[in-house]
N, C-alpha and C. Protein backbone atom coordinates (compact mmCIF):
# COMPACT_ATOMS: atom_id res chain seq x y z
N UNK A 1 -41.20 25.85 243.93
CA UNK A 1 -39.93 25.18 243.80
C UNK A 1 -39.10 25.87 242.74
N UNK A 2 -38.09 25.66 243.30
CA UNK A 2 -36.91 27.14 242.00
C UNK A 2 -36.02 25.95 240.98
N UNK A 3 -36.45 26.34 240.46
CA UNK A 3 -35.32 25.43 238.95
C UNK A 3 -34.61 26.17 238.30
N UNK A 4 -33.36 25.50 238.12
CA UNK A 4 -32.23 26.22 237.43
C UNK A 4 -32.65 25.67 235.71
N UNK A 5 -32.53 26.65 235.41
CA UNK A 5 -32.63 26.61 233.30
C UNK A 5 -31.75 25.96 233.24
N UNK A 6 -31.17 25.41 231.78
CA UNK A 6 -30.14 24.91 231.52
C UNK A 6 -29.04 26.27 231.18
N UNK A 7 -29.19 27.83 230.40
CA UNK A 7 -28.64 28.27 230.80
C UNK A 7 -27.87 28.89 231.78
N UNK A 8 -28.53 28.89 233.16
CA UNK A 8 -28.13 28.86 234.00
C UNK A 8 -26.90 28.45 234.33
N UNK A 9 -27.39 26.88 234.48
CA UNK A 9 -26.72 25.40 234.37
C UNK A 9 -24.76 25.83 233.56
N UNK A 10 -25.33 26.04 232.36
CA UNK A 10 -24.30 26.03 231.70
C UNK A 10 -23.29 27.55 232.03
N UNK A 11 -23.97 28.31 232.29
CA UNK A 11 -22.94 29.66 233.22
C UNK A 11 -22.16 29.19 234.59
N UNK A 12 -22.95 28.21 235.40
CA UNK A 12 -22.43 28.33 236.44
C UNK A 12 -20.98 26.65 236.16
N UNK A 13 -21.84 26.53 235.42
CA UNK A 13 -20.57 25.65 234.87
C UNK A 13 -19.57 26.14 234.14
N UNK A 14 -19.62 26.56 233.18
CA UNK A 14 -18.07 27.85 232.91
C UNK A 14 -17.80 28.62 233.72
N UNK A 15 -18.18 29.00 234.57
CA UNK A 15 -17.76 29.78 235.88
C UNK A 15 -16.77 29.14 236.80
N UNK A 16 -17.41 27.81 236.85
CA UNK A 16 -17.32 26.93 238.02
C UNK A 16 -15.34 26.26 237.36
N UNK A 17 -16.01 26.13 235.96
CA UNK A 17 -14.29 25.36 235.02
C UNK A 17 -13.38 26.60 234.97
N UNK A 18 -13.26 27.76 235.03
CA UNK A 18 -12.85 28.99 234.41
C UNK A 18 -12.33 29.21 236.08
N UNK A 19 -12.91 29.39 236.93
CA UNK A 19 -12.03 29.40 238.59
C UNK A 19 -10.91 28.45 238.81
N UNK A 20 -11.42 27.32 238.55
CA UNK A 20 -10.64 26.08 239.10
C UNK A 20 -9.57 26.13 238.16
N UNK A 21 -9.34 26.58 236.78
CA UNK A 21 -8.34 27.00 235.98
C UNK A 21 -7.47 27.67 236.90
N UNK A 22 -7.75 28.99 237.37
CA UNK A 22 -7.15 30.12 237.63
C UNK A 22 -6.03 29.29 238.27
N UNK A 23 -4.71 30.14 238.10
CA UNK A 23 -3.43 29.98 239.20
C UNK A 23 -3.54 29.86 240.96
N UNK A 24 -3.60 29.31 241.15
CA UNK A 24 -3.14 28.81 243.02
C UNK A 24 -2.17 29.78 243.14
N UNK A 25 -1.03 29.91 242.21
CA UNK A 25 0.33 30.47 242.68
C UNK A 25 0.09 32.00 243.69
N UNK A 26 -0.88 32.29 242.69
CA UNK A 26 -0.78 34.15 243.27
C UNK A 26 -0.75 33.72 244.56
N UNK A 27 -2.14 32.50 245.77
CA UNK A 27 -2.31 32.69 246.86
C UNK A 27 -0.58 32.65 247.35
N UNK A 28 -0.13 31.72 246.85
CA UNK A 28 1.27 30.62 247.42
C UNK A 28 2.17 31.60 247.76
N UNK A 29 2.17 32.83 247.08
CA UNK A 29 3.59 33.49 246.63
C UNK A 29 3.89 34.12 248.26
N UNK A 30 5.59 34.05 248.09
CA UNK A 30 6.27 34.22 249.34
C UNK A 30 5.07 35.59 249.95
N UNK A 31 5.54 35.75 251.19
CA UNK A 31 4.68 36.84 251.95
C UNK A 31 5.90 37.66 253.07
N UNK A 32 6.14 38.60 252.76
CA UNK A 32 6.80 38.99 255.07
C UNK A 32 5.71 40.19 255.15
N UNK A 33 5.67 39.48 256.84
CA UNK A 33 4.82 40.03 257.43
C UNK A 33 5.37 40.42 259.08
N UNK A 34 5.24 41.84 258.89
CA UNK A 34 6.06 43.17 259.61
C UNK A 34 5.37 43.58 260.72
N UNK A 35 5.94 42.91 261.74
CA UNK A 35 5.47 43.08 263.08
C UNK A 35 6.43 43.71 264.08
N UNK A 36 5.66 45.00 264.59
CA UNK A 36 5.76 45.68 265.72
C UNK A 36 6.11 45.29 267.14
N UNK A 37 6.71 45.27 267.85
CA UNK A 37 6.81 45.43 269.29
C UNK A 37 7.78 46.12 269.74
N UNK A 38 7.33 45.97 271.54
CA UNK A 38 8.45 47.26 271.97
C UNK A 38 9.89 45.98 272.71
N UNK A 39 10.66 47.02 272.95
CA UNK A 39 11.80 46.15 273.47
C UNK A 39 11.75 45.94 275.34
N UNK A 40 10.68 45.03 275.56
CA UNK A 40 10.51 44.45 277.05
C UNK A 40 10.44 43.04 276.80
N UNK A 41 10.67 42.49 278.09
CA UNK A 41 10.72 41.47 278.36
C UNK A 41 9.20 40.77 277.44
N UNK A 42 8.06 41.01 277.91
CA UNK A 42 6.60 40.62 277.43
C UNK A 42 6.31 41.00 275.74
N UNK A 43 7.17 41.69 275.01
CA UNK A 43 7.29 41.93 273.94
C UNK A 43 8.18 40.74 273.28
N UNK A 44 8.30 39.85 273.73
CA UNK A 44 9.38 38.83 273.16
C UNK A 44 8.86 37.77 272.12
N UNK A 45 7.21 37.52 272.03
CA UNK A 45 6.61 36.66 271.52
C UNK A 45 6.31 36.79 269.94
N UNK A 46 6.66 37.52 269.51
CA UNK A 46 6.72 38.02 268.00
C UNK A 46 8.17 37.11 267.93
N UNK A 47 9.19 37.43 268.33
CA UNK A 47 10.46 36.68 267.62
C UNK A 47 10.19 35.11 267.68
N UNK A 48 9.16 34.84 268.29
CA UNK A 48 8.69 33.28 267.98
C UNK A 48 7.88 32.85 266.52
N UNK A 49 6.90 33.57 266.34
CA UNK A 49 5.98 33.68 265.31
C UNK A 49 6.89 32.76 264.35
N UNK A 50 7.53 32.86 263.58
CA UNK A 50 8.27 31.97 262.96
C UNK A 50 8.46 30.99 262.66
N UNK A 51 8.14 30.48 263.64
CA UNK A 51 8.09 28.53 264.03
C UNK A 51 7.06 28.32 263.82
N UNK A 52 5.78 29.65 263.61
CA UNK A 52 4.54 28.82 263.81
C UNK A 52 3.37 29.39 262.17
N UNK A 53 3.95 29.90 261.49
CA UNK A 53 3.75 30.47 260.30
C UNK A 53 3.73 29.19 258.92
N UNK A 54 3.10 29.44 258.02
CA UNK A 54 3.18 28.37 257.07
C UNK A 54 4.15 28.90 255.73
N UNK A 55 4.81 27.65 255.31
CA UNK A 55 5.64 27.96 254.27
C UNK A 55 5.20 28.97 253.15
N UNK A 56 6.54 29.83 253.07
CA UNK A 56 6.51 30.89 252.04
C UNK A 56 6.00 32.37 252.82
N UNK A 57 5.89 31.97 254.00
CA UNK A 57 5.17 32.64 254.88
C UNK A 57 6.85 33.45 255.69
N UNK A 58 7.47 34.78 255.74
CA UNK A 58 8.29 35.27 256.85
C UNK A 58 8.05 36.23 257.46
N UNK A 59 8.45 36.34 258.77
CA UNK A 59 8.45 37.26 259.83
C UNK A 59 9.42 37.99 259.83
N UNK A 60 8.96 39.79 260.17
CA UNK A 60 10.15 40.21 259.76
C UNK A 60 9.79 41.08 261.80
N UNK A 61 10.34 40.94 262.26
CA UNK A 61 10.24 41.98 263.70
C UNK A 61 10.97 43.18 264.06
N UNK A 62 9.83 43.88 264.39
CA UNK A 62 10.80 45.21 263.89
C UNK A 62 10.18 46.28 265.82
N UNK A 63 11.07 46.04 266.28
CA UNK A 63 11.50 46.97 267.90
C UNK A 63 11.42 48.63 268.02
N UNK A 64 10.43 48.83 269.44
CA UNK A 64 10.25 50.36 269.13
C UNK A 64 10.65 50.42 270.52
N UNK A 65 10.94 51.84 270.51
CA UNK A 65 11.23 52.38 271.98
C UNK A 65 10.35 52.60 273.02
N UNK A 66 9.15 53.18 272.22
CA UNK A 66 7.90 53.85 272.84
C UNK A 66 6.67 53.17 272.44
N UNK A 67 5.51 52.77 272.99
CA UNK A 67 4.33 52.58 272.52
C UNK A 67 3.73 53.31 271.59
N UNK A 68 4.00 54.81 271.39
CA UNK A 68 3.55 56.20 270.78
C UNK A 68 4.04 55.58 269.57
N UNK A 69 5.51 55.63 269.55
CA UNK A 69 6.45 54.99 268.30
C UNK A 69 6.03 53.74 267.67
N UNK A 70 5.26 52.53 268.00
CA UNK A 70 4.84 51.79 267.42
C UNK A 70 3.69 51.96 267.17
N UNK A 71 2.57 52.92 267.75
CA UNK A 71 1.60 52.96 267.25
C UNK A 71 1.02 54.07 266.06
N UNK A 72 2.34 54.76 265.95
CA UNK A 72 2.61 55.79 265.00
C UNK A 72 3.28 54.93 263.18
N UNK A 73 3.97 53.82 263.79
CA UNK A 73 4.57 52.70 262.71
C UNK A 73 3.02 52.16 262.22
N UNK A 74 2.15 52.08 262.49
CA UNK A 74 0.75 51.10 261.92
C UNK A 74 0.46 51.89 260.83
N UNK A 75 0.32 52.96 260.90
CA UNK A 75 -0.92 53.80 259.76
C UNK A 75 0.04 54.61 258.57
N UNK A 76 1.71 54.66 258.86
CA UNK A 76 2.37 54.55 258.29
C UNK A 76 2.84 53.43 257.28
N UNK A 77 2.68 52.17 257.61
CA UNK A 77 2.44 51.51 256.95
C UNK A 77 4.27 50.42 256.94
N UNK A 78 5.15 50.87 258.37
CA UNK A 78 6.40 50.15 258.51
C UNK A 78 6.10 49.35 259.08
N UNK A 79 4.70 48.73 260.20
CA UNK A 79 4.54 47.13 260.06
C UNK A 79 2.98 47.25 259.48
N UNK A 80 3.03 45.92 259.73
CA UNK A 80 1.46 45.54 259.44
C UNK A 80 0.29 45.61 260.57
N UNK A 81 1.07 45.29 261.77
CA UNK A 81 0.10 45.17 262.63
C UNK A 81 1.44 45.13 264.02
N UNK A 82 1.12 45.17 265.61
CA UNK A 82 1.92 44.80 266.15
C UNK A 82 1.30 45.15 268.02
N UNK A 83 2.21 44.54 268.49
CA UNK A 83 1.64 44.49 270.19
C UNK A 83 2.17 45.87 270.93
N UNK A 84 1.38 46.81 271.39
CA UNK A 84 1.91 48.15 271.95
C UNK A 84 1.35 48.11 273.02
N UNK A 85 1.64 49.59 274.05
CA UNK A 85 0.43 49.84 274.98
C UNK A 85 -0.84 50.34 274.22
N UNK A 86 -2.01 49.94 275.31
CA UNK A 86 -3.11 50.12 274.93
C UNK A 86 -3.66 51.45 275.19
N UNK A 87 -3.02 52.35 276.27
CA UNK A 87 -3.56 53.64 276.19
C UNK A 87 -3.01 54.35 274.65
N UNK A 88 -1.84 54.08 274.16
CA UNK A 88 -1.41 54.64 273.29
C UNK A 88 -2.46 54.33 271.78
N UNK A 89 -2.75 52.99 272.22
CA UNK A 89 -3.52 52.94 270.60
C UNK A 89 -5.09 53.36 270.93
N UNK A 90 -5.83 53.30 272.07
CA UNK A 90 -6.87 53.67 272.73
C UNK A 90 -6.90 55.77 271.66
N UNK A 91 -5.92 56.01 272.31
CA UNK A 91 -5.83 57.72 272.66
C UNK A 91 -5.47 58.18 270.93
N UNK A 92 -4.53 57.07 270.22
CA UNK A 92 -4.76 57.18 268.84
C UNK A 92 -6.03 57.21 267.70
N UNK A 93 -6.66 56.51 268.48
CA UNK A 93 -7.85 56.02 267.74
C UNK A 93 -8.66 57.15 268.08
N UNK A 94 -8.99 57.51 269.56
CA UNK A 94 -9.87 58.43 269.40
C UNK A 94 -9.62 59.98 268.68
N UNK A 95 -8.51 60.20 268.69
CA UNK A 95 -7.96 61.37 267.59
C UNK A 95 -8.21 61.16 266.44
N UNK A 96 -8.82 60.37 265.98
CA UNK A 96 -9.06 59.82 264.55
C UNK A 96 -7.90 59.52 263.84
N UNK A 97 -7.02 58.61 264.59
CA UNK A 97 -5.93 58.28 263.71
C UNK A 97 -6.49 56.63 263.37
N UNK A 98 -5.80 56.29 262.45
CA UNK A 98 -6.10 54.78 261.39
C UNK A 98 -6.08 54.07 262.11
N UNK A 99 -6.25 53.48 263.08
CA UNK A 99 -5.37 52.77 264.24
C UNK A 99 -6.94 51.49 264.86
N UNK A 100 -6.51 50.33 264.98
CA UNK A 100 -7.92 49.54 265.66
C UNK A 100 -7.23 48.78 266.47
N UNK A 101 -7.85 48.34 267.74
CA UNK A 101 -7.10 48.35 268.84
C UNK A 101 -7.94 46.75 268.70
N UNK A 102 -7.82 45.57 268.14
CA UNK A 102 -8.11 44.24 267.71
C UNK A 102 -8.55 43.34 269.07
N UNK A 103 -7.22 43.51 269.86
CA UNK A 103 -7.45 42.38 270.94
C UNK A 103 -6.67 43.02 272.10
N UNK A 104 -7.08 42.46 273.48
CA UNK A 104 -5.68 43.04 274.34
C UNK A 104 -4.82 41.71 274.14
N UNK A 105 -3.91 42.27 275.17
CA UNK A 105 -2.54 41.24 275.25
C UNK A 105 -1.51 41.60 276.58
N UNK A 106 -1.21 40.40 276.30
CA UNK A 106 0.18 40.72 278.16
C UNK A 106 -1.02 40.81 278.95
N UNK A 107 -1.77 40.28 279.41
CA UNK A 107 -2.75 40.40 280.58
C UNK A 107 -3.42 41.84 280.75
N UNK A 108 -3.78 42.37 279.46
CA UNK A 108 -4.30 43.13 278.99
C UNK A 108 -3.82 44.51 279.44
N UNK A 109 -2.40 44.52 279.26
CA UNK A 109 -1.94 45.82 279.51
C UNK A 109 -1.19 46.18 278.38
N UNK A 110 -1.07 45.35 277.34
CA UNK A 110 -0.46 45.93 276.23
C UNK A 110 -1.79 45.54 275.05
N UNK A 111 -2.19 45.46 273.60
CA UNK A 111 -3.03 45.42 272.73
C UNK A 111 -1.91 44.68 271.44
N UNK A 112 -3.04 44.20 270.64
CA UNK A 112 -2.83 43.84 269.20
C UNK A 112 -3.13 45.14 268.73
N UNK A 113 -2.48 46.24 267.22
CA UNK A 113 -2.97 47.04 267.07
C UNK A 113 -2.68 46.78 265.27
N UNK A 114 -3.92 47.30 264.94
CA UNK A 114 -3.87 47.38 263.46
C UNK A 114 -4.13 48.07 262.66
């Protein structure tokens, strides 16, 4: 049977008072978050995101011409993440570019890419 010492005891208790101190704020603080898509019809669901995000929380949507072009925007670092074609982030990735192809999407002809 494992017993905690009282030093123990008393570390995980200043540990335990010394967290619960810490600021909340850092999590709270405003956020935008920079999402990719192309300009089609099935690319439209990002300009929703908005409505469904939590306070302090904004969407910023940012339109590409080409799948190549948005999946070239990820590892650059002009969004965060965003919905492209999937051969494009497929054919990125295996070139060893930064690129992770997360989920499909659009009935799996376009991808989440990150």
């Amino acid at each position: 049977m494992h017993t905690t010492s009282r030093r123990q005891f008393i570390r995980l208790t200043a540990t335990a008072a010394a967290l619960s101190t810490t600021s909340i704020k850092a999590f709270a603080a405003d956020r935008t978050i920079k999402i990719g898509t192309l300009k089609l019809i099935h690319g439209l669901t990002p300009y929703f995101y908005e409505k469904f995000v939590p306070a302090g929380v904004t969407i910023e949507v940012i339109p590409f011409e080409t799948p190549t072009d948005g999946k070239n925007a990820v590892p650059t670092g002009t969004v965060d993440f965003g919905i492209f074609g999937l051969a494009a982030a497929t054919l990125g990735g295996a070139n060893g570019e930064p690129v992770v192809v997360i989920a499909a999407a659009c009935n799996r002809g376009m991808a989440v890419v990150a």
